[in-house]
PDB file of N, CA and C in Angstrom:
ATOM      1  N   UNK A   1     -36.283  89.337  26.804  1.00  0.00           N
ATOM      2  CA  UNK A   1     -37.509  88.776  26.290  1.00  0.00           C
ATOM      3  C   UNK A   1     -37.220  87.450  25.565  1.00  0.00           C
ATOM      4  N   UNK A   2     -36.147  87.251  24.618  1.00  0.00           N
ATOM      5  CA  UNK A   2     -35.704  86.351  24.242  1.00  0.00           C
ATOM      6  C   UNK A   2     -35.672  85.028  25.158  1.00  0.00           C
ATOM      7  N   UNK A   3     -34.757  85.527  25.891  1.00  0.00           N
ATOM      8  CA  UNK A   3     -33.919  84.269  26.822  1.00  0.00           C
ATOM      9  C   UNK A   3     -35.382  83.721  27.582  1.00  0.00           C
ATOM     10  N   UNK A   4     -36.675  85.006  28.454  1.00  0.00           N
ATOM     11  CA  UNK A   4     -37.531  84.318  28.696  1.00  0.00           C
ATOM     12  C   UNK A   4     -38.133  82.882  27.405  1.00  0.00           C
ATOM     13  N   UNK A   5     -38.354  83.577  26.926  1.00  0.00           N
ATOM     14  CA  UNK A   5     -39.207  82.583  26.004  1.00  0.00           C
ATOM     15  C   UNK A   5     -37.897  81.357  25.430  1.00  0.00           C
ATOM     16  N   UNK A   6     -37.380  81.243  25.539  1.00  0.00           N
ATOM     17  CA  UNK A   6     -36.246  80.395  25.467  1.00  0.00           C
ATOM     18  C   UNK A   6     -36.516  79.555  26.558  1.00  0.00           C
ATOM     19  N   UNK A   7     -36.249  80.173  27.794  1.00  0.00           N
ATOM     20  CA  UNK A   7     -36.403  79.069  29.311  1.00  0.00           C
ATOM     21  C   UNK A   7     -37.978  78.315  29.228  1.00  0.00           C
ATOM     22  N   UNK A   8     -39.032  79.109  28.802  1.00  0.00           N
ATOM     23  CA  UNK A   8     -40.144  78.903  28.445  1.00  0.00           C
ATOM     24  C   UNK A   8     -40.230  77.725  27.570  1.00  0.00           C
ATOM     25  N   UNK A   9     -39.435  77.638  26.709  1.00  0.00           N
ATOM     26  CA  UNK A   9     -39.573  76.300  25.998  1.00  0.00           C
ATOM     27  C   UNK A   9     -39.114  75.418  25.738  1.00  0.00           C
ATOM     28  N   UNK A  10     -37.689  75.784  26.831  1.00  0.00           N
ATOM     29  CA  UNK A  10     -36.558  74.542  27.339  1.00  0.00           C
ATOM     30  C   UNK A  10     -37.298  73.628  28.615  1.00  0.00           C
ATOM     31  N   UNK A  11     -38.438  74.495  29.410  1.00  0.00           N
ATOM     32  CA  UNK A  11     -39.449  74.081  30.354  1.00  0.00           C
ATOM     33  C   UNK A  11     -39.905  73.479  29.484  1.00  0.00           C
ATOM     34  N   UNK A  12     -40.493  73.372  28.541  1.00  0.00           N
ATOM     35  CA  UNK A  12     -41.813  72.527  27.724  1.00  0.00           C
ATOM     36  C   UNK A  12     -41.745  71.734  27.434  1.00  0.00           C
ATOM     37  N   UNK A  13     -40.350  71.658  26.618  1.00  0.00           N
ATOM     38  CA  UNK A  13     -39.930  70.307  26.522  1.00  0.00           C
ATOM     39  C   UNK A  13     -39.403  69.370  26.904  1.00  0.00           C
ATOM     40  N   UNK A  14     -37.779  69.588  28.101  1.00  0.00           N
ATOM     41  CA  UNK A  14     -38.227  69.176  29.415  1.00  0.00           C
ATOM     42  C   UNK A  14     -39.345  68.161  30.065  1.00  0.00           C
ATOM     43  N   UNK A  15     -40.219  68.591  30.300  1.00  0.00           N
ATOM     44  CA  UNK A  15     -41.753  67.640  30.345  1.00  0.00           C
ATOM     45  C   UNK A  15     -42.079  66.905  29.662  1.00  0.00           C
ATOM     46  N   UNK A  16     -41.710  66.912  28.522  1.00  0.00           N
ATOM     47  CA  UNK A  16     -42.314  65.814  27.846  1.00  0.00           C
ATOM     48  C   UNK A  16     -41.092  64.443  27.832  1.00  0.00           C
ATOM     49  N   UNK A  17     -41.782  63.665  27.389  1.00  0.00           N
ATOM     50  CA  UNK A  17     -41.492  61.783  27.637  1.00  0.00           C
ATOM     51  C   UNK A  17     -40.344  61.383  26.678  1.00  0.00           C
ATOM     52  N   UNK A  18     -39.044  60.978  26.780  1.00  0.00           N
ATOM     53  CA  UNK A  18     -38.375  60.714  26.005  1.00  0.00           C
ATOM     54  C   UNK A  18     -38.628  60.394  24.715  1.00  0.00           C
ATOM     55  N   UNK A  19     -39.360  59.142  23.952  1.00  0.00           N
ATOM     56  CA  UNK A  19     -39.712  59.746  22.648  1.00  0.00           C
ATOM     57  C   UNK A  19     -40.439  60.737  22.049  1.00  0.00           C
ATOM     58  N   UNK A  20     -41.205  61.693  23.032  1.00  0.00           N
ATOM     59  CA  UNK A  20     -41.861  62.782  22.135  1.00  0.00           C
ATOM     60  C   UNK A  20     -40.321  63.529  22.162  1.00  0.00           C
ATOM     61  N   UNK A  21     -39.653  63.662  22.483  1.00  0.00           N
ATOM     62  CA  UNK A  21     -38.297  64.357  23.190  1.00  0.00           C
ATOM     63  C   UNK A  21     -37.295  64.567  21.670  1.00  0.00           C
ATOM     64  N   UNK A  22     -37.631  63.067  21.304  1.00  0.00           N
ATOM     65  CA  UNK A  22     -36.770  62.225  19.954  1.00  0.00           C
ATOM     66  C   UNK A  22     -37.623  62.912  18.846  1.00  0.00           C
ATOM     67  N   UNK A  23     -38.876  63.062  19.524  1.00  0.00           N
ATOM     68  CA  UNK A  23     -39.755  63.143  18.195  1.00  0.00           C
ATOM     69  C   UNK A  23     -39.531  64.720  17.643  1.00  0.00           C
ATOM     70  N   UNK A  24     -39.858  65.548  18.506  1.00  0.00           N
ATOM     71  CA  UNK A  24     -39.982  67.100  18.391  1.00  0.00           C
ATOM     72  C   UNK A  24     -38.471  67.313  17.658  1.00  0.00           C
ATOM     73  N   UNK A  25     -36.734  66.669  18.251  1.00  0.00           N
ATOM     74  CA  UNK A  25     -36.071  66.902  17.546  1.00  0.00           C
ATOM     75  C   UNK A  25     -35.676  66.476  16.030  1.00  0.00           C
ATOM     76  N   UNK A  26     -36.408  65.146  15.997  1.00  0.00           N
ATOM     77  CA  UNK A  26     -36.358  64.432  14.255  1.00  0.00           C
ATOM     78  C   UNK A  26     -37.490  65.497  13.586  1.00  0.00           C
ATOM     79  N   UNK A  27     -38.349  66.324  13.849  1.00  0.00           N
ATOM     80  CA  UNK A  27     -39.205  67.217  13.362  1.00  0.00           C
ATOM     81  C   UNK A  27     -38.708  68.370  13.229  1.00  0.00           C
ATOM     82  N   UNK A  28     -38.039  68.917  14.081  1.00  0.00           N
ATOM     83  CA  UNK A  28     -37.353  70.286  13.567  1.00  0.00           C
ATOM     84  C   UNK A  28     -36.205  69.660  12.844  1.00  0.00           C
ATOM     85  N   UNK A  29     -35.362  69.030  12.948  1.00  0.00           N
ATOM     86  CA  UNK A  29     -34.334  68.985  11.670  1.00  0.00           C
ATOM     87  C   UNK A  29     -34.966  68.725  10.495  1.00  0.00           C
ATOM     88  N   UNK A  30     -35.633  67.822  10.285  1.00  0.00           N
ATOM     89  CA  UNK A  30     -36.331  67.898   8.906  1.00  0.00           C
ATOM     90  C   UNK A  30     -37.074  68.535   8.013  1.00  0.00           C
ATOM     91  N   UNK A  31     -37.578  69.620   9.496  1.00  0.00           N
ATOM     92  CA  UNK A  31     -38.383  70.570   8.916  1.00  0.00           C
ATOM     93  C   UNK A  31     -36.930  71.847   8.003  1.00  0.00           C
ATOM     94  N   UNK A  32     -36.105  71.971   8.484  1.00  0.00           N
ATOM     95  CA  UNK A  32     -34.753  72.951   8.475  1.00  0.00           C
ATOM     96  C   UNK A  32     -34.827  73.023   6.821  1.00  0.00           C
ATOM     97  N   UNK A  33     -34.364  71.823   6.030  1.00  0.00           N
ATOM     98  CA  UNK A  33     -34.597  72.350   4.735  1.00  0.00           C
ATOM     99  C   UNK A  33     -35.372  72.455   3.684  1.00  0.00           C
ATOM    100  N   UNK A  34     -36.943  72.054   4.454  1.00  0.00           N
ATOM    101  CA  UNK A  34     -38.136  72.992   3.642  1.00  0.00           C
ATOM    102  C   UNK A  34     -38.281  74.263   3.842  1.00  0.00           C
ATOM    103  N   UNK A  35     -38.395  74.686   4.952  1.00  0.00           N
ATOM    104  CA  UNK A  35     -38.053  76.324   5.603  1.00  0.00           C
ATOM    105  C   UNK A  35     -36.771  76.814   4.416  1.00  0.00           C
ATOM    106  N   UNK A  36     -35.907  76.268   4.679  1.00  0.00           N
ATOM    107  CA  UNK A  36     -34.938  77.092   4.193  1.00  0.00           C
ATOM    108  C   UNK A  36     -35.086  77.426   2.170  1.00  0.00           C
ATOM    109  N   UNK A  37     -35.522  76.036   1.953  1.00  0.00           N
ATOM    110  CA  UNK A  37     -35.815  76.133   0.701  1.00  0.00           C
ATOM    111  C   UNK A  37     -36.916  77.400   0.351  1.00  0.00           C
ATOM    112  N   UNK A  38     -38.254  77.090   1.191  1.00  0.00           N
ATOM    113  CA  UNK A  38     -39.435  78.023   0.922  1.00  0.00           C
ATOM    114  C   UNK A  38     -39.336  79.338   1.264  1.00  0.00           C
ATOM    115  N   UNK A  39     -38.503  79.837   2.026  1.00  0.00           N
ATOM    116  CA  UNK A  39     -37.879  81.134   2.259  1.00  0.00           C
ATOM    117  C   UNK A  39     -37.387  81.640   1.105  1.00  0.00           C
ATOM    118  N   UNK A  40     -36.088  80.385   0.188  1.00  0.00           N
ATOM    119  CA  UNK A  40     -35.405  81.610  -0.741  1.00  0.00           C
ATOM    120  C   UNK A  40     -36.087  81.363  -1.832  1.00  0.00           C
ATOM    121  N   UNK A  41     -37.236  80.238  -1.691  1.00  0.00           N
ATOM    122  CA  UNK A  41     -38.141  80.276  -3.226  1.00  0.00           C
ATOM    123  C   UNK A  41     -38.588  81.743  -3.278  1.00  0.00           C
ATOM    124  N   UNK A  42     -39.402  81.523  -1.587  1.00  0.00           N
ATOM    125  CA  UNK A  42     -40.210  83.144  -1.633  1.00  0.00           C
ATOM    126  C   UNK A  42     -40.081  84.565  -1.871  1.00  0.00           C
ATOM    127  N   UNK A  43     -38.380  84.561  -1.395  1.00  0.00           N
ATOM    128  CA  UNK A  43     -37.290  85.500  -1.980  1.00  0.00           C
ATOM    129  C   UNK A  43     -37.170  85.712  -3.005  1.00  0.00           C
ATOM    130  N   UNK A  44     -36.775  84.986  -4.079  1.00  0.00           N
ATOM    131  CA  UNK A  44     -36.493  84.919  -5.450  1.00  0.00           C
ATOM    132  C   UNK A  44     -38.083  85.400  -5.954  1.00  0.00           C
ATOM    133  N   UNK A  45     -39.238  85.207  -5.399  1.00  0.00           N
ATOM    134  CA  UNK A  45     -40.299  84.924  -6.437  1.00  0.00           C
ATOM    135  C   UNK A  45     -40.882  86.432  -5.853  1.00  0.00           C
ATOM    136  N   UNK A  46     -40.606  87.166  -5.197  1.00  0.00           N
ATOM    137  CA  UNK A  46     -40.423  88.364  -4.820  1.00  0.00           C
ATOM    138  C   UNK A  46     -39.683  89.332  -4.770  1.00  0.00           C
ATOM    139  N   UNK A  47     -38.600  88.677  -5.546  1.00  0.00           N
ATOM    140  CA  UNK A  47     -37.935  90.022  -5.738  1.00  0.00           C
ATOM    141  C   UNK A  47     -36.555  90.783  -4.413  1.00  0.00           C
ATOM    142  N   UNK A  48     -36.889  89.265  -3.798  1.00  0.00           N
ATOM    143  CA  UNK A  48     -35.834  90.584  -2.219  1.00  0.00           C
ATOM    144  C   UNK A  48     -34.583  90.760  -2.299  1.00  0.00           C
ATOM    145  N   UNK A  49     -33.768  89.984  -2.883  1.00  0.00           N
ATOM    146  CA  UNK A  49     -31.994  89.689  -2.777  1.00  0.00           C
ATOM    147  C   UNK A  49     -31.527  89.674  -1.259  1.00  0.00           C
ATOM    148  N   UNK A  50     -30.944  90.537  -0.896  1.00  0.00           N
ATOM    149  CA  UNK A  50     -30.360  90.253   0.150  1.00  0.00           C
ATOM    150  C   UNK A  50     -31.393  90.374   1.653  1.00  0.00           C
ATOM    151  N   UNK A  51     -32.635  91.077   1.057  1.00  0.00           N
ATOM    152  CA  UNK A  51     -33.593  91.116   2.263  1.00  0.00           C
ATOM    153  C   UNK A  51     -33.658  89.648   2.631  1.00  0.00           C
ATOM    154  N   UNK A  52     -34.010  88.498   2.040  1.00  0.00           N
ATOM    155  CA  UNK A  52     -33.681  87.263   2.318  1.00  0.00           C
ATOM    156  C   UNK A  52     -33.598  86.957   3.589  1.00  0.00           C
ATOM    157  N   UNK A  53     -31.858  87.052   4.225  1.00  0.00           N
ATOM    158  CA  UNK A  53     -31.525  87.328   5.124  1.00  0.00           C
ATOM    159  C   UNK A  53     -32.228  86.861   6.217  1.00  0.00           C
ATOM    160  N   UNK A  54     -32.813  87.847   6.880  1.00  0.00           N
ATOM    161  CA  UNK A  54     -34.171  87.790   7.757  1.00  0.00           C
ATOM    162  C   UNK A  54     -34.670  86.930   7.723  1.00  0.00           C
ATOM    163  N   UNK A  55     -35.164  87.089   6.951  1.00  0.00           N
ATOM    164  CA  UNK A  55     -36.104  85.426   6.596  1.00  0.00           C
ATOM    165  C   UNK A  55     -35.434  84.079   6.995  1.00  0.00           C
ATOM    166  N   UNK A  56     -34.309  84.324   6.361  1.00  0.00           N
ATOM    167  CA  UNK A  56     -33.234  82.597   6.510  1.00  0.00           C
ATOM    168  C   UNK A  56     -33.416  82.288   8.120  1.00  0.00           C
ATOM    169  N   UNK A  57     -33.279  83.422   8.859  1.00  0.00           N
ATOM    170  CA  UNK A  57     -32.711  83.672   9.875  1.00  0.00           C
ATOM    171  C   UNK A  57     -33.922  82.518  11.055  1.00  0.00           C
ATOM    172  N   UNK A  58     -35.069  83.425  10.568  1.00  0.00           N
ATOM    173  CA  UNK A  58     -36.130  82.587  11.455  1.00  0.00           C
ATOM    174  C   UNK A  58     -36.755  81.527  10.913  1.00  0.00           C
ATOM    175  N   UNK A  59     -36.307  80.932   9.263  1.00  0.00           N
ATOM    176  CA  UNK A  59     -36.476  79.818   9.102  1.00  0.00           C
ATOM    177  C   UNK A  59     -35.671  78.850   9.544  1.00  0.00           C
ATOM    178  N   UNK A  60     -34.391  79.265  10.679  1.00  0.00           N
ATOM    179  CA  UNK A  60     -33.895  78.334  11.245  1.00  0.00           C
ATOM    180  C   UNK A  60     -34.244  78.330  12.949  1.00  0.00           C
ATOM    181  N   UNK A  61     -35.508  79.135  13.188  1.00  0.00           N
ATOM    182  CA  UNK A  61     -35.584  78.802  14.474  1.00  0.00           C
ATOM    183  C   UNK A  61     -35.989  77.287  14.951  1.00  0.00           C
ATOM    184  N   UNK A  62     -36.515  76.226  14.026  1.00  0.00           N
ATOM    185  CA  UNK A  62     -36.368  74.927  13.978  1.00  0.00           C
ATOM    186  C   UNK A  62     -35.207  74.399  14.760  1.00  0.00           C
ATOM    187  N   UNK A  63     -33.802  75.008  13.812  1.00  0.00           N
ATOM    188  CA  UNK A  63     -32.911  74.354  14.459  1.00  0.00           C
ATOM    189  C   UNK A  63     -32.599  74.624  16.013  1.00  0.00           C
ATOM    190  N   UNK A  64     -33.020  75.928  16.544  1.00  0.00           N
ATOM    191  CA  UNK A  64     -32.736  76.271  18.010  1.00  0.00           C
ATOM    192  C   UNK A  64     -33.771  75.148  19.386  1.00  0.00           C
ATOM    193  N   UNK A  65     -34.973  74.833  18.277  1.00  0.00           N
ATOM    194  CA  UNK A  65     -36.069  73.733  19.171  1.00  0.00           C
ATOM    195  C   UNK A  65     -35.186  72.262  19.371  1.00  0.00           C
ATOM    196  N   UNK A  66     -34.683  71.948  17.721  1.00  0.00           N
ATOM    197  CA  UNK A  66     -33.758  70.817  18.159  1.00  0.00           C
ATOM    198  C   UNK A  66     -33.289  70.728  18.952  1.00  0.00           C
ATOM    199  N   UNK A  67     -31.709  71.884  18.842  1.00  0.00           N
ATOM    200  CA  UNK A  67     -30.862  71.620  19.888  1.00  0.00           C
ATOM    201  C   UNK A  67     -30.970  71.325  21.187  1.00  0.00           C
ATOM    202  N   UNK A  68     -32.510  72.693  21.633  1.00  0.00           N
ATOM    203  CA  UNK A  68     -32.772  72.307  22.996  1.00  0.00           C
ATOM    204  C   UNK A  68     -33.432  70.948  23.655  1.00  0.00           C
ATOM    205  N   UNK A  69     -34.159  70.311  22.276  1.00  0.00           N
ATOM    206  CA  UNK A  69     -34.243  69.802  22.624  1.00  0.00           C
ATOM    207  C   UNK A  69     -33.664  68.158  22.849  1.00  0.00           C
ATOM    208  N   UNK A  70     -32.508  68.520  21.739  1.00  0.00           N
ATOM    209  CA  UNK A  70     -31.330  67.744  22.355  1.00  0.00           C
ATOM    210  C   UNK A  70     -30.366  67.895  23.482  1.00  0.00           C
ATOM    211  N   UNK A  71     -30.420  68.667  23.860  1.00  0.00           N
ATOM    212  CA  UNK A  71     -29.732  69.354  24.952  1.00  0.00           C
ATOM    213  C   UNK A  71     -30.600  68.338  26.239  1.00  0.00           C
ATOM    214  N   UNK A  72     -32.175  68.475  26.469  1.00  0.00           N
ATOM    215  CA  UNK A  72     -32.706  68.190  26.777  1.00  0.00           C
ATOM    216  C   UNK A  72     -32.761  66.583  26.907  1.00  0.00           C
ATOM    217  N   UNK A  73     -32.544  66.039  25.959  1.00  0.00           N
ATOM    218  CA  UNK A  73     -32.661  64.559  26.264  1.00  0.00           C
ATOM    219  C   UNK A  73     -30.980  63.950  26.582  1.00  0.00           C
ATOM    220  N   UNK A  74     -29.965  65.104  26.419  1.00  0.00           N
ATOM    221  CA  UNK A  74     -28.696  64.373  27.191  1.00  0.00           C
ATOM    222  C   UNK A  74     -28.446  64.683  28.716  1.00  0.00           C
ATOM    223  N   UNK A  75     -29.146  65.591  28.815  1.00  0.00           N
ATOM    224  CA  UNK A  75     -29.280  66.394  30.349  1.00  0.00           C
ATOM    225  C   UNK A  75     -29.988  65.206  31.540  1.00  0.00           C
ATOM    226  N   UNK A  76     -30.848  64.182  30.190  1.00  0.00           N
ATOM    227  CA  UNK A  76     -31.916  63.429  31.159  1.00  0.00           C
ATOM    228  C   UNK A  76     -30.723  62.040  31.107  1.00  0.00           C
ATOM    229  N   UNK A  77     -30.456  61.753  30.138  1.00  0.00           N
ATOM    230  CA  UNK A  77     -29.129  60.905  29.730  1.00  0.00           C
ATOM    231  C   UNK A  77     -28.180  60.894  30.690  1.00  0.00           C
ATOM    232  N   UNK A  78     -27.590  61.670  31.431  1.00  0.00           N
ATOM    233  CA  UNK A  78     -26.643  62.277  32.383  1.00  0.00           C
ATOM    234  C   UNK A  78     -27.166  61.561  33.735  1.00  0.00           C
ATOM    235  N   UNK A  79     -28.120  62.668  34.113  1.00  0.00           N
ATOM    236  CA  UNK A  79     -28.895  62.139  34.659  1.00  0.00           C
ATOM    237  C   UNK A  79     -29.100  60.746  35.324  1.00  0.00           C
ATOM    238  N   UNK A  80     -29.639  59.876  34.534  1.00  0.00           N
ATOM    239  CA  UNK A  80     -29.968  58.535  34.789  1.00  0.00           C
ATOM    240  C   UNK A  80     -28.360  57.878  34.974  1.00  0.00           C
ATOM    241  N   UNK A  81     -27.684  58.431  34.343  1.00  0.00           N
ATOM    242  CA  UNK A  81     -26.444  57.985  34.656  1.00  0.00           C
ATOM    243  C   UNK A  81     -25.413  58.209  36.113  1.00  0.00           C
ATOM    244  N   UNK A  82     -26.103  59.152  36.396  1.00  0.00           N
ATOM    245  CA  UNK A  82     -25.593  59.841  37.615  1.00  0.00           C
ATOM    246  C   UNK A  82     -25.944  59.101  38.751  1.00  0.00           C
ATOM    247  N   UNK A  83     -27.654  58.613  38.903  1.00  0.00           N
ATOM    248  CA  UNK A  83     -27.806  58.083  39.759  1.00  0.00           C
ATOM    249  C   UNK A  83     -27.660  56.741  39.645  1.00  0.00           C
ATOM    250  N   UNK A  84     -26.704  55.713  38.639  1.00  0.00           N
ATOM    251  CA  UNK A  84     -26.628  54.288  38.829  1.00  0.00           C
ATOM    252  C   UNK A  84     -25.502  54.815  39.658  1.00  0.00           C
TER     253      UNK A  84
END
């Protein structure tokens, strides 16, 4: 189920135009340490300690959109290079 929705949104982005490409990844990294911050505020201000955890976990699914979608814009990088 994972990996679908993974290919699902390595397709998505994929499609889109080299700077939205730039854009979506300068947006998830930046987003990485408000998430991470507002997670262990929310932690602390609740009481969880190590429940945390969890939380950290999918406040870094940001970083998995980056990668792909850096992955994504060297794949196209390659690419264009391949066919000069």
């Amino acid at each position: 189920m994972i990996r679908t929705h993974l290919q699902h949104l390595h397709h998505a982005i994929d499609e889109q135009t080299l700077p939205i490409r730039a854009g979506i990844t300068l947006a998830a990294v930046a987003s990485l340490p408000l998430f991470g911050n507002t997670v262990r505020a929310l932690g602390a201000w609740l009481g969880l300690g190590r429940l945390v955890l969890p939380l950290l976990i999918l406040a870094h699914v940001p970083a998995v959109v980056g990668v792909i979608a850096i992955w994504s814009i060297g794949c196209d990088l390659c690419r264009t290079e391949d066919a000069t």
